[in-house]
Protein backbone atom coordinates (compact mmCIF):
# COMPACT_ATOMS: atom_id res chain seq x y z
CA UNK A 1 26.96 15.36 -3.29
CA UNK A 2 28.24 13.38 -0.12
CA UNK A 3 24.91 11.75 1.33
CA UNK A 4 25.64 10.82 5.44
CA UNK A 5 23.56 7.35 5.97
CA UNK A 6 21.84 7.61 9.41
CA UNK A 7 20.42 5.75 11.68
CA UNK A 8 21.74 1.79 12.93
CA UNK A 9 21.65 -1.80 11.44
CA UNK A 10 22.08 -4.40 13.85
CA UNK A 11 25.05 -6.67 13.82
CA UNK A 12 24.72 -9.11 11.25
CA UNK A 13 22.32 -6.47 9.01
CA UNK A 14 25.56 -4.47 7.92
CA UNK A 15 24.61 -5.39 4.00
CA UNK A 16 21.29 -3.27 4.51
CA UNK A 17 22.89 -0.50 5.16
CA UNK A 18 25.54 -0.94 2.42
CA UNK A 19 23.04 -1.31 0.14
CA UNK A 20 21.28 1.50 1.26
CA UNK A 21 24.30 3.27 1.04
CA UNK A 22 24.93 2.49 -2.46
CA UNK A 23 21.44 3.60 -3.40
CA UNK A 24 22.65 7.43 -3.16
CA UNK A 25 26.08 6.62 -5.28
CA UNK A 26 24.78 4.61 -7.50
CA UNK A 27 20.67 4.07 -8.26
CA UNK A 28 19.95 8.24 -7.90
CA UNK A 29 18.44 8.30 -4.50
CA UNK A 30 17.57 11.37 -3.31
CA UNK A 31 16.14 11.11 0.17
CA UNK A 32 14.68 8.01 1.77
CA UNK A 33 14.56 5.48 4.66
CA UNK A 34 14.44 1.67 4.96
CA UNK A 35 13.82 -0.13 8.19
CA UNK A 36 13.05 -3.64 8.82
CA UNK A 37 11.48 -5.85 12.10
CA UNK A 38 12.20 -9.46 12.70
CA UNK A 39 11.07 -11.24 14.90
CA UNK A 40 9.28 -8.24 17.03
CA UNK A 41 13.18 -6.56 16.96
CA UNK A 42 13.56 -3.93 14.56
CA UNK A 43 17.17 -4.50 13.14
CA UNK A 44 17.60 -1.92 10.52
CA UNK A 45 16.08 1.58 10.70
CA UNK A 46 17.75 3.64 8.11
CA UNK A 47 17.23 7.52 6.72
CA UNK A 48 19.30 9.66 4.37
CA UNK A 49 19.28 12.22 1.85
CA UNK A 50 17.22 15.44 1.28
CA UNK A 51 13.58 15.83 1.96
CA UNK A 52 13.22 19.07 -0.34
CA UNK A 53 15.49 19.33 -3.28
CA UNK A 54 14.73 22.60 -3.68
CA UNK A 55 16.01 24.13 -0.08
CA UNK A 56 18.80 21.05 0.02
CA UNK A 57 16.75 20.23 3.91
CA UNK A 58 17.65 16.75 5.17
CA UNK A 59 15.98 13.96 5.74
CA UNK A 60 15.19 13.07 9.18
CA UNK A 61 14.50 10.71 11.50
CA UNK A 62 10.77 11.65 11.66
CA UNK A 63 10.14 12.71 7.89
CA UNK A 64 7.23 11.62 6.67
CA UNK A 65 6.81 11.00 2.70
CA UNK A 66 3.77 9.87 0.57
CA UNK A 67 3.95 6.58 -0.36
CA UNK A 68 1.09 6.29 -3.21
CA UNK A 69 -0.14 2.61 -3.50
CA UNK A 70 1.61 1.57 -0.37
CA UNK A 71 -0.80 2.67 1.78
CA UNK A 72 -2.94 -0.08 0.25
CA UNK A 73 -1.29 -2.42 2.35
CA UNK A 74 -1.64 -0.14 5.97
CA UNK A 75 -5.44 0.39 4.53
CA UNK A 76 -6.02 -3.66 4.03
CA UNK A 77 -5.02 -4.18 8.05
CA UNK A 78 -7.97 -2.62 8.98
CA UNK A 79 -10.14 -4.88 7.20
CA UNK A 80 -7.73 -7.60 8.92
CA UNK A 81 -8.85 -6.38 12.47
CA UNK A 82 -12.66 -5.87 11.66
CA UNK A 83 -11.91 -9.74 10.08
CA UNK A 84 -10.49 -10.50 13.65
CA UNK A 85 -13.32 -8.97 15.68
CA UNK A 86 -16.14 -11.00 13.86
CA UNK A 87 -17.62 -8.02 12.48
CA UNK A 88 -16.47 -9.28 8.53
CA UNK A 89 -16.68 -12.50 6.82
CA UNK A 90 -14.41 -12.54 3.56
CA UNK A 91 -16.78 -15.30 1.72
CA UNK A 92 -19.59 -12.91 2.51
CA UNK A 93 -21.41 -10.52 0.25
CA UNK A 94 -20.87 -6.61 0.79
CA UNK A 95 -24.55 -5.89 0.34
CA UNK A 96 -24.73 -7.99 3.78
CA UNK A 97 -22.77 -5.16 5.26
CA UNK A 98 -24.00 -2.69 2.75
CA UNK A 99 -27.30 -3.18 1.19
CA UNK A 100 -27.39 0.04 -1.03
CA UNK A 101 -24.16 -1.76 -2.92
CA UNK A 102 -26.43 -4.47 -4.25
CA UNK A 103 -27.42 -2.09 -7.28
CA UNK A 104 -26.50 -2.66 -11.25
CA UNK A 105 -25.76 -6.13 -10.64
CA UNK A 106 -23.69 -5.93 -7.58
CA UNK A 107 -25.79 -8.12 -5.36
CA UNK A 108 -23.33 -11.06 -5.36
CA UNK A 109 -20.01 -9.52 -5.04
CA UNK A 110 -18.32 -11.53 -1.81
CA UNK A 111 -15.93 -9.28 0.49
CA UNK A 112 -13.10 -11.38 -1.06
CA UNK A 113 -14.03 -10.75 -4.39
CA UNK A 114 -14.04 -7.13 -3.80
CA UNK A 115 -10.81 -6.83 -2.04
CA UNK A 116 -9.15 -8.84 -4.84
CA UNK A 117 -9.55 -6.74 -7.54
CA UNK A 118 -12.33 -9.07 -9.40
CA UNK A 119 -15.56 -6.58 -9.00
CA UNK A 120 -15.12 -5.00 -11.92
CA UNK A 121 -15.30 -1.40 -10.08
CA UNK A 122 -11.41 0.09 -10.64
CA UNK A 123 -13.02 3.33 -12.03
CA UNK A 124 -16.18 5.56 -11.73
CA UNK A 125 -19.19 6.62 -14.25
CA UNK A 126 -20.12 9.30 -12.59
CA UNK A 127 -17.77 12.61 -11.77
CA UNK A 128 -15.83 12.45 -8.60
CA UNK A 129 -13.66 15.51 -7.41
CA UNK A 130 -11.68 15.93 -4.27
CA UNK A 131 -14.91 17.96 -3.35
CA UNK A 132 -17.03 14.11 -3.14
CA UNK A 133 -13.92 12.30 -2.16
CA UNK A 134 -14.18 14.64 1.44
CA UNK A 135 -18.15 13.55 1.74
CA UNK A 136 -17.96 9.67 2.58
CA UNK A 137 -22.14 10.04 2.74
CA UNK A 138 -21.69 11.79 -1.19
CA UNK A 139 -19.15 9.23 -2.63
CA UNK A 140 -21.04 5.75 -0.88
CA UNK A 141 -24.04 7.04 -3.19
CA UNK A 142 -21.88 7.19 -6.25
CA UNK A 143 -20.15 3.89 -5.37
CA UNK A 144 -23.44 2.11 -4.93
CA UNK A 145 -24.64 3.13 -7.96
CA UNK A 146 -21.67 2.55 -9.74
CA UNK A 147 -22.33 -0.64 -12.21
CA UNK A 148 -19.36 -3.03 -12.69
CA UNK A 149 -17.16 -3.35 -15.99
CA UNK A 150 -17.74 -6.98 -16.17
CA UNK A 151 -19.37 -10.35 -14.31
CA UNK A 152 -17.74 -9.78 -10.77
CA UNK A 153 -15.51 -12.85 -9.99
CA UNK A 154 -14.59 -13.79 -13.66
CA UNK A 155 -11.76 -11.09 -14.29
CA UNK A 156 -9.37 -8.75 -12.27
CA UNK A 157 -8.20 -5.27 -12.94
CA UNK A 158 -6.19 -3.02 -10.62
CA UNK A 159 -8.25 -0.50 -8.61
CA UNK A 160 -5.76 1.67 -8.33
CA UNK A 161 -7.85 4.39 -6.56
CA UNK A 162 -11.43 2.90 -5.51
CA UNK A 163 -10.33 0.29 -3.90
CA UNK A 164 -9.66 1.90 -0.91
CA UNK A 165 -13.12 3.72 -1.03
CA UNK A 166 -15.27 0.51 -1.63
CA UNK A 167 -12.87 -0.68 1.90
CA UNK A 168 -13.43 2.69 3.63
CA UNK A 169 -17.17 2.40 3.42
CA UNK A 170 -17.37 -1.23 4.77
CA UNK A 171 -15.70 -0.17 7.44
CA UNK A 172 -18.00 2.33 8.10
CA UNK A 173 -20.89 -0.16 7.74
CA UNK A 174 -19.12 -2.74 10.09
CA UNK A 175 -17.60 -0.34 12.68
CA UNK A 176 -20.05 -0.16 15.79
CA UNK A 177 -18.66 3.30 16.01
CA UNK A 178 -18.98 3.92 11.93
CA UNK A 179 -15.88 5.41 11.76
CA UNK A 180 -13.67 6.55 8.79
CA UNK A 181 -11.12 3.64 7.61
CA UNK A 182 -8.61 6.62 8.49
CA UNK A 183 -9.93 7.43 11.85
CA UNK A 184 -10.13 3.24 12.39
CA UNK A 185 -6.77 3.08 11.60
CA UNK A 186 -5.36 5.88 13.76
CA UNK A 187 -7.17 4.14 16.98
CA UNK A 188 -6.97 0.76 16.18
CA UNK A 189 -3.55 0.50 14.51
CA UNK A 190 -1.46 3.83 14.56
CA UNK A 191 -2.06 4.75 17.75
CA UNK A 192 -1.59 1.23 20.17
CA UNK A 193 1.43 0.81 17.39
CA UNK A 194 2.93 4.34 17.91
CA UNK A 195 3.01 4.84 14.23
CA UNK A 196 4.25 7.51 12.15
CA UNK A 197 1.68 7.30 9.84
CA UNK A 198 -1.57 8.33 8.43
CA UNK A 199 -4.38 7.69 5.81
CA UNK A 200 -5.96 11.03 6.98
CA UNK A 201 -3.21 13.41 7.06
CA UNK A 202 -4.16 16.44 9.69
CA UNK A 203 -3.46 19.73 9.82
CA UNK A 204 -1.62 19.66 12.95
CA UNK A 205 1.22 18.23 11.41
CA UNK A 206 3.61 20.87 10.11
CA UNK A 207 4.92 20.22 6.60
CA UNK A 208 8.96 20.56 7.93
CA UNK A 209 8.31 17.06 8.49
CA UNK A 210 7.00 16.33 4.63
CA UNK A 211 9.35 15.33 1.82
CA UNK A 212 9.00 16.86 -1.37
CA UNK A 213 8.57 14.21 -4.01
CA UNK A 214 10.71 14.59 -7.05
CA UNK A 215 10.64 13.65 -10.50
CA UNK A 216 7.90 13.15 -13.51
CA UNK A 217 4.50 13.09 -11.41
CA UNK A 218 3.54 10.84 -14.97
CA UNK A 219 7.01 9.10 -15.84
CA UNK A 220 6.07 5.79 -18.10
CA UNK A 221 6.77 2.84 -16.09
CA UNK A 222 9.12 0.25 -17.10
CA UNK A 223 8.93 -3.47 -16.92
CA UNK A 224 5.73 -4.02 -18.16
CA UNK A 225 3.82 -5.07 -20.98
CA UNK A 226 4.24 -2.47 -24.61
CA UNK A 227 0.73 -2.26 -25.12
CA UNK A 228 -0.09 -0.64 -21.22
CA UNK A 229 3.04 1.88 -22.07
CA UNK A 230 1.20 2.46 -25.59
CA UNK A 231 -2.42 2.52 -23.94
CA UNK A 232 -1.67 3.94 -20.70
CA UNK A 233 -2.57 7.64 -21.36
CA UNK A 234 -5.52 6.84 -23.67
CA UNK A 235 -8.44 8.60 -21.83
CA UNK A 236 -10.41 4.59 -23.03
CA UNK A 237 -7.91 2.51 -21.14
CA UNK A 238 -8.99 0.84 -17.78
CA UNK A 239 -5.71 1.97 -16.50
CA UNK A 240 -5.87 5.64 -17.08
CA UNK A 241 -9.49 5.46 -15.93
CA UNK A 242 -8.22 3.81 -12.70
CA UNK A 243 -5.12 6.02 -12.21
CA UNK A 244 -5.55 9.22 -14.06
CA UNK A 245 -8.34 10.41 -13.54
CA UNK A 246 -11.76 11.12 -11.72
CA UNK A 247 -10.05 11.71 -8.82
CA UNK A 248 -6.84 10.98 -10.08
CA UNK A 249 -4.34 9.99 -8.13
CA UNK A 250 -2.75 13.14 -7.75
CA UNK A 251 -5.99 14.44 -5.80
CA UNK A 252 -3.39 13.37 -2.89
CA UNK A 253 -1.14 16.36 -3.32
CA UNK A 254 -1.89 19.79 -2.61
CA UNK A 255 0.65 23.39 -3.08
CA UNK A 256 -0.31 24.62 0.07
CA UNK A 257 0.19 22.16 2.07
CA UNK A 258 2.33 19.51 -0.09
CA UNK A 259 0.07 16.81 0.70
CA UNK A 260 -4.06 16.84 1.45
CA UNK A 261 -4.95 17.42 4.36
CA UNK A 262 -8.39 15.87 6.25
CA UNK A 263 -8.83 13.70 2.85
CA UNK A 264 -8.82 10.29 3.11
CA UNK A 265 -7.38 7.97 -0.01
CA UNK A 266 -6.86 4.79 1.99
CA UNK A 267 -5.93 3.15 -1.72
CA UNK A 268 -3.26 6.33 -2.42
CA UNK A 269 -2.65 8.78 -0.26
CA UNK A 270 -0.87 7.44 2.99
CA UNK A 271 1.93 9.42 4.33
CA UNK A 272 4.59 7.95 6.78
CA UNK A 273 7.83 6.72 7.67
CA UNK A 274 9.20 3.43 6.67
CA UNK A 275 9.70 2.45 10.34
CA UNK A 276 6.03 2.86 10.93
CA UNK A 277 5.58 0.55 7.71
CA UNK A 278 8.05 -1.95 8.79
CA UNK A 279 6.57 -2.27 12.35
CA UNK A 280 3.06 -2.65 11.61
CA UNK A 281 3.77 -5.49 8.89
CA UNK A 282 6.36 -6.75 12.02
CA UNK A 283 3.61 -7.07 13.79
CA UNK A 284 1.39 -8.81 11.44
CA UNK A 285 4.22 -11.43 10.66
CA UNK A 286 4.56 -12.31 14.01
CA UNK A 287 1.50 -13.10 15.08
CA UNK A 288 -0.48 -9.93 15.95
CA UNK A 289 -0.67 -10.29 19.32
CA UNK A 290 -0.44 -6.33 20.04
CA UNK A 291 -3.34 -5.83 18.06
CA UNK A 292 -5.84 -9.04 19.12
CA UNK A 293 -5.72 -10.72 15.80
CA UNK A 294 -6.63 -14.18 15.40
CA UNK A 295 -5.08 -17.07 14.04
CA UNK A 296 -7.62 -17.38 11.55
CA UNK A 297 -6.95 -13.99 10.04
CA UNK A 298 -3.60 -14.21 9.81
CA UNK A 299 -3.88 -17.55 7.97
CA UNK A 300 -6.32 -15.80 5.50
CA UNK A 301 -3.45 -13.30 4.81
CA UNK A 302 -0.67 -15.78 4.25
CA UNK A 303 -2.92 -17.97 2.23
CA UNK A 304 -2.80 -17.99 -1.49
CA UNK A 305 -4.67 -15.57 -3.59
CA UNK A 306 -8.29 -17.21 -5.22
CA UNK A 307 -7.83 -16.27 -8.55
CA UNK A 308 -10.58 -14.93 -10.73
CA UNK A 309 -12.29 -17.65 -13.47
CA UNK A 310 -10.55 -15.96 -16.50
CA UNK A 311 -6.72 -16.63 -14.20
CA UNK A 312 -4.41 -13.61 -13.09
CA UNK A 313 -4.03 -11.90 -15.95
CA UNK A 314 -4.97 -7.98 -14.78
CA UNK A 315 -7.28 -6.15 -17.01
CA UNK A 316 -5.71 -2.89 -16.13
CA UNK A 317 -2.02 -3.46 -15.78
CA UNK A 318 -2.16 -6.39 -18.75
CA UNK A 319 -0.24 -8.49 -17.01
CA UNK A 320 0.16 -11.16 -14.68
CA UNK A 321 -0.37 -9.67 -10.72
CA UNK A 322 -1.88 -11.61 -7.91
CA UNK A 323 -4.20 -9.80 -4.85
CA UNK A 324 -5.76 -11.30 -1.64
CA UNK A 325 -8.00 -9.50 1.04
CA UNK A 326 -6.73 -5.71 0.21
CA UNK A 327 -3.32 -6.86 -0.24
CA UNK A 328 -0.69 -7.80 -2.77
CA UNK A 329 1.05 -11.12 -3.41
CA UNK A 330 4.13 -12.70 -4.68
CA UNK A 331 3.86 -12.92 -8.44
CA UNK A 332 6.25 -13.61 -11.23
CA UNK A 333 5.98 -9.53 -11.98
CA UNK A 334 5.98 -8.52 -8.34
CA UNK A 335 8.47 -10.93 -6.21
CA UNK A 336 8.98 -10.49 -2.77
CA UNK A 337 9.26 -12.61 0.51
CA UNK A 338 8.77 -15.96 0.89
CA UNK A 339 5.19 -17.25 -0.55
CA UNK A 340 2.80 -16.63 2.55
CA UNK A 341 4.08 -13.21 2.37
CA UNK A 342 1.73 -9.88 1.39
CA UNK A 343 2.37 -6.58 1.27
CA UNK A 344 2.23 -3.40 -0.92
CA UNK A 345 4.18 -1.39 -3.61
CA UNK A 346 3.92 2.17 -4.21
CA UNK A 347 4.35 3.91 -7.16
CA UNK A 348 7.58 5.93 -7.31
CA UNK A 349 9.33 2.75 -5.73
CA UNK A 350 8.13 2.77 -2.05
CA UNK A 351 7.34 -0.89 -1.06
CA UNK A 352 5.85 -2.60 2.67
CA UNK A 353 5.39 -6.33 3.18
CA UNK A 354 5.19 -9.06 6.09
CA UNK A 355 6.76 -12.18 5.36
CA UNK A 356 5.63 -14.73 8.12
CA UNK A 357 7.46 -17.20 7.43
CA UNK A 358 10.58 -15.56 8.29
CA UNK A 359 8.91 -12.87 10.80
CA UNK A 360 10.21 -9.91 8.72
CA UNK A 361 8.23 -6.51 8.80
CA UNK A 362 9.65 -4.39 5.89
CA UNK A 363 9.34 -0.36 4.83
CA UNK A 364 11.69 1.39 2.02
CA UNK A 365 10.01 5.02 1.02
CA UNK A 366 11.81 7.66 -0.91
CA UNK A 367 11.09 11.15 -2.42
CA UNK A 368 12.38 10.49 -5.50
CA UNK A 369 10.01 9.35 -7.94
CA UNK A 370 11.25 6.03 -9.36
CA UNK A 371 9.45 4.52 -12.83
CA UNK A 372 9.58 0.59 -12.27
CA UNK A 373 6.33 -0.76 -10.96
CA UNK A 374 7.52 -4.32 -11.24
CA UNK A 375 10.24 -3.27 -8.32
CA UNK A 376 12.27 -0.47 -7.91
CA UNK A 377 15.72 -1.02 -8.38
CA UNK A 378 16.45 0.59 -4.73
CA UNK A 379 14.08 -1.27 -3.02
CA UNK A 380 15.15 -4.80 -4.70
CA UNK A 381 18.52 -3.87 -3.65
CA UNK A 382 17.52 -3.43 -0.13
CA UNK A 383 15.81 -6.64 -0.17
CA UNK A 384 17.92 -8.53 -1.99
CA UNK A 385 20.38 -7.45 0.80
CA UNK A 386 18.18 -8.32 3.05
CA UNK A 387 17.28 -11.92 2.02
CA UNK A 388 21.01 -12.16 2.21
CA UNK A 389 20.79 -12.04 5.31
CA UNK A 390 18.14 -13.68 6.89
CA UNK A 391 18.62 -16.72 4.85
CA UNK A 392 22.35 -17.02 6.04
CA UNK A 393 20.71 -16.42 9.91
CA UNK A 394 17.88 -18.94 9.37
CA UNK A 395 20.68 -21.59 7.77
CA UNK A 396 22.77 -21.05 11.07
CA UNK A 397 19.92 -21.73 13.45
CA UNK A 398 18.83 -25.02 11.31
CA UNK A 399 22.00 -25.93 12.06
C-alpha cells in the first residue's frame, strides 16, 4: 500500500521525514506521527498512515492515539509545576502532604522516593476495578493502606500502573483547588499549551479522531532479560502484578468508545498527538517560561537519577532502568538524548522526551503495536535521524 507522508520538516530536518518515510516501507508502520520542537520552533510535525485498519480511514492531522506509558512523562509535569509553585518538596515525605499514606510502614517514603520507583508499591493487595479506579476518594483508601513489597528506598521496580495514582492523589492533597492530576493538567498544562492531549479523555471528543491500535494487546517484548519473557505472565511476578492485572493496563480501552472515557490513568492511559507531546517537552527544555517554572525545577529534572541502595537494577523489568521525579532517564537499556535529558516510552513504541541541552521537545506515537520496550525500531530511527541532525547544526554554530 502507497502511504502519502504529510505534514512539513523544516529545511535542514529533511532526514526526519525520510526516516519517517521509510518507517511505512520498511519497519511495518501502520499509522503514526512524529514531530519535534527546538528551540521553541517546532521543525518537524509529521502524520501518515491509517488510523483504523479495519475501515482503511487516514490518519490526520488531529488524530489522537493512546500512548500507554507515555503519558507518564505528560503526568510527571504536573508534579513539575506543583514543584515550581512551592506547594511540593521532592526530599519531603508524602505523609506531609498525605498523612493517611503513613500506614504499613509508609511513614518515611520521601516524594522522590516515590516518584522513582523505590516505594515498593508497583502493585495492589487489595482488588481494584475500573469501578475504584473512577472514585479517587475509594482508590486513596486502598493506596494508603496498601503496605510496600520491600524497605522503601533500598530497591526499585517499575510501577507500571500505580504510579500515576500515588501522583494523582498528591496532587489532590497539594492543589489549593484539590483537583484531579487530569483536570490539573488540562488547566495548567493542556490548555495555556493548546495541547492535543488528555489524561482524562471526555466524552465530547468524537472517536473519528481516535486511532485504532493494532496488533497483540500482549505481544512478548524483545530486548530484555530471558527470565522477564519466561516470568512475565506468571500471575507471582512483580511485573504481571504491575502490568496485567488489578486494573490492568488494558482498563484504558473500552469497545464502545475505543478508549475510556472520564477515567483517569495518569501512569497509562493518555491519549494525544505527538505534536502536543513534542511541544510540551519543547517547552520544558527550554526553560518553561510559558508555564512559570523555576530554575530550580528544571535543574531537578535534568539532574541525575538518586539511585536506590541495592543500584538500578529494576525488580520488575530485571534489568538495568533509571527514573527521576515521575520521569524516565537515559540508561544503557533505554538511550535517548543527551544525559540531562528525561522523558517517557510507551509500550507499543510511542516515545516523548526533552533534551535541554540541545532544546529539543520530541513526540513519535503510532497505532501499531510495536514489541521492543528497550526502543522501538521506528522511533530510534526517527531519532537517530534526528540526532543527525542537530549535532551537524550544533557543530556549525560552534564553529
Amino acid at each position: 500500500m502507497s502511504i502519502t507522508v504529510e505534514g512539513e520538516v523544516c529545511p535542514g530536518f529533511e532526514p526526519v521525514r525520510d526516516a519517517f518515510a521509510k518507517n511505512f516501507a520498511r519497519r511495518h508502520e501502520l499509522g503514526g506521527a512524529c514531530a519535534v520542537y527546538l528551540r521553541g520552533e517546532k521543525v518537524v510535525d509529521l502524520w501518515g498512515g491509517i488510523r483504523n485498519k479495519a475501515t482503511g480511514e487516514p490518519w490526520q492531522e488531529d488524530t489522537m492515539v493512546l500512548v500507554y506509558s507515555s503519558t507518564k512523562g505528560l503526568a510527571a509535569m504536573t508534579l513539575a509545576l506543583a514543584h515550581s509553585r512551592g506547594w511540593l518538596d521532592h526530599e519531603e515525605r508524602v505523609a506531609t502532604y498525605w498523612p493517611e499514606f503513613a500506614q504499613q510502614g509508609k511513614a518515611a517514603i520521601t516524594v522522590r522516593q516515590l516518584l522513582a520507583h523505590q516505594a515498593g508499591l508497583f502493585a495492589f493487595d487489595e482488588p481494584v476495578d475500573r469501578a475504584t479506579v473512577a472514585d479517587l476518594d475509594r482508590l486513596a483508601v486502598v493506596m494508603a493502606r496498601q503496605k510496600p513489597a520491600w524497605v522503601p528506598g533500598t530497591r526499585h521496580g517499575y510501577h507500571g500502573l500505580t504510579l500515576g495514582f500515588y501522583e494523582g492523589e498528591l496532587i489532590r492533597r497539594v492543589d489549593p483547588r484539590h483537583r484531579s492530576l487530569g483536570q490539573f493538567f488540562q488547566d495548567e498544562i493542556a490548555t495555556p499549551l493548546g495541547l492535543d492531549f488528555y489524561i482524562r479523555l471526555p466524552e465530547s471528543i468524537p472517536s473519528t479522531r481516535l486511532a485504532h491500535l493494532a496488533g497483540r494487546r500482549l505481544a512478548l517484548p524483545r530486548g530484555f532479560p530471558l527470565k522477564l519473557l519466561l516470568t512475565a505472565f506468571s500471575r507471582r511476578s512483580h511485573v504481571y502484578r504491575s502490568l496485567g492485572v488489578n486494573p490492568g493496563s488494558e482498563v484504558v480501552r473500552d469497545e464502545k468508545w475505543i478508549y475510556a472515557r472520564n477515567l483517569e490513568v495518569p501512569a497509562g492511559g493518555g491519549v494525544g498527538t505527538a505534536r502536543a507531546i513534542a511541544k510540551a517537552y519543547g517547552v520544558f527544555a527550554t526553560g518553561g517560561r510559558e508555564l512559570g517554572l523555576r530554575p530550580e525545577t528544571l535543574a531537578a529534572l535534568a539532574a541525575p537519577p538518586t539511585p536506590p541502595t541495592h543500584g538500578f537494577h529494576d525488580e520488575c523489568l530485571l534489568a538495568d532502568v533509571r527514573y527521576s521525579l515521575g520521569f524516565a532517564k537515559p540508561s544503557p537499556l533505554w538511550a535517548f538524548g543527551n544525559e540531562h535529558s528525561f522523558g517517557a516510552l510507551g509500550a507499543g513504541g510511542s516515545m516523548g522526551y526533552a533534551d535541554p541541552d540541545a532544546g529539543i521537545g520530541y513526540g513519535y506515537v503510532t497505532s501499531q503495536m510495536g514489541t521492543s520496550l528497550p526502543g522501538d525500531p521506528r522511533d530510534v530511527a526517527l531519532r537517530k535521524a534526528l540526532d543527525s541532525v542537530t549535532g551537524a547544526a550544533w557543530g556549525v554554530a560552534a564553529r
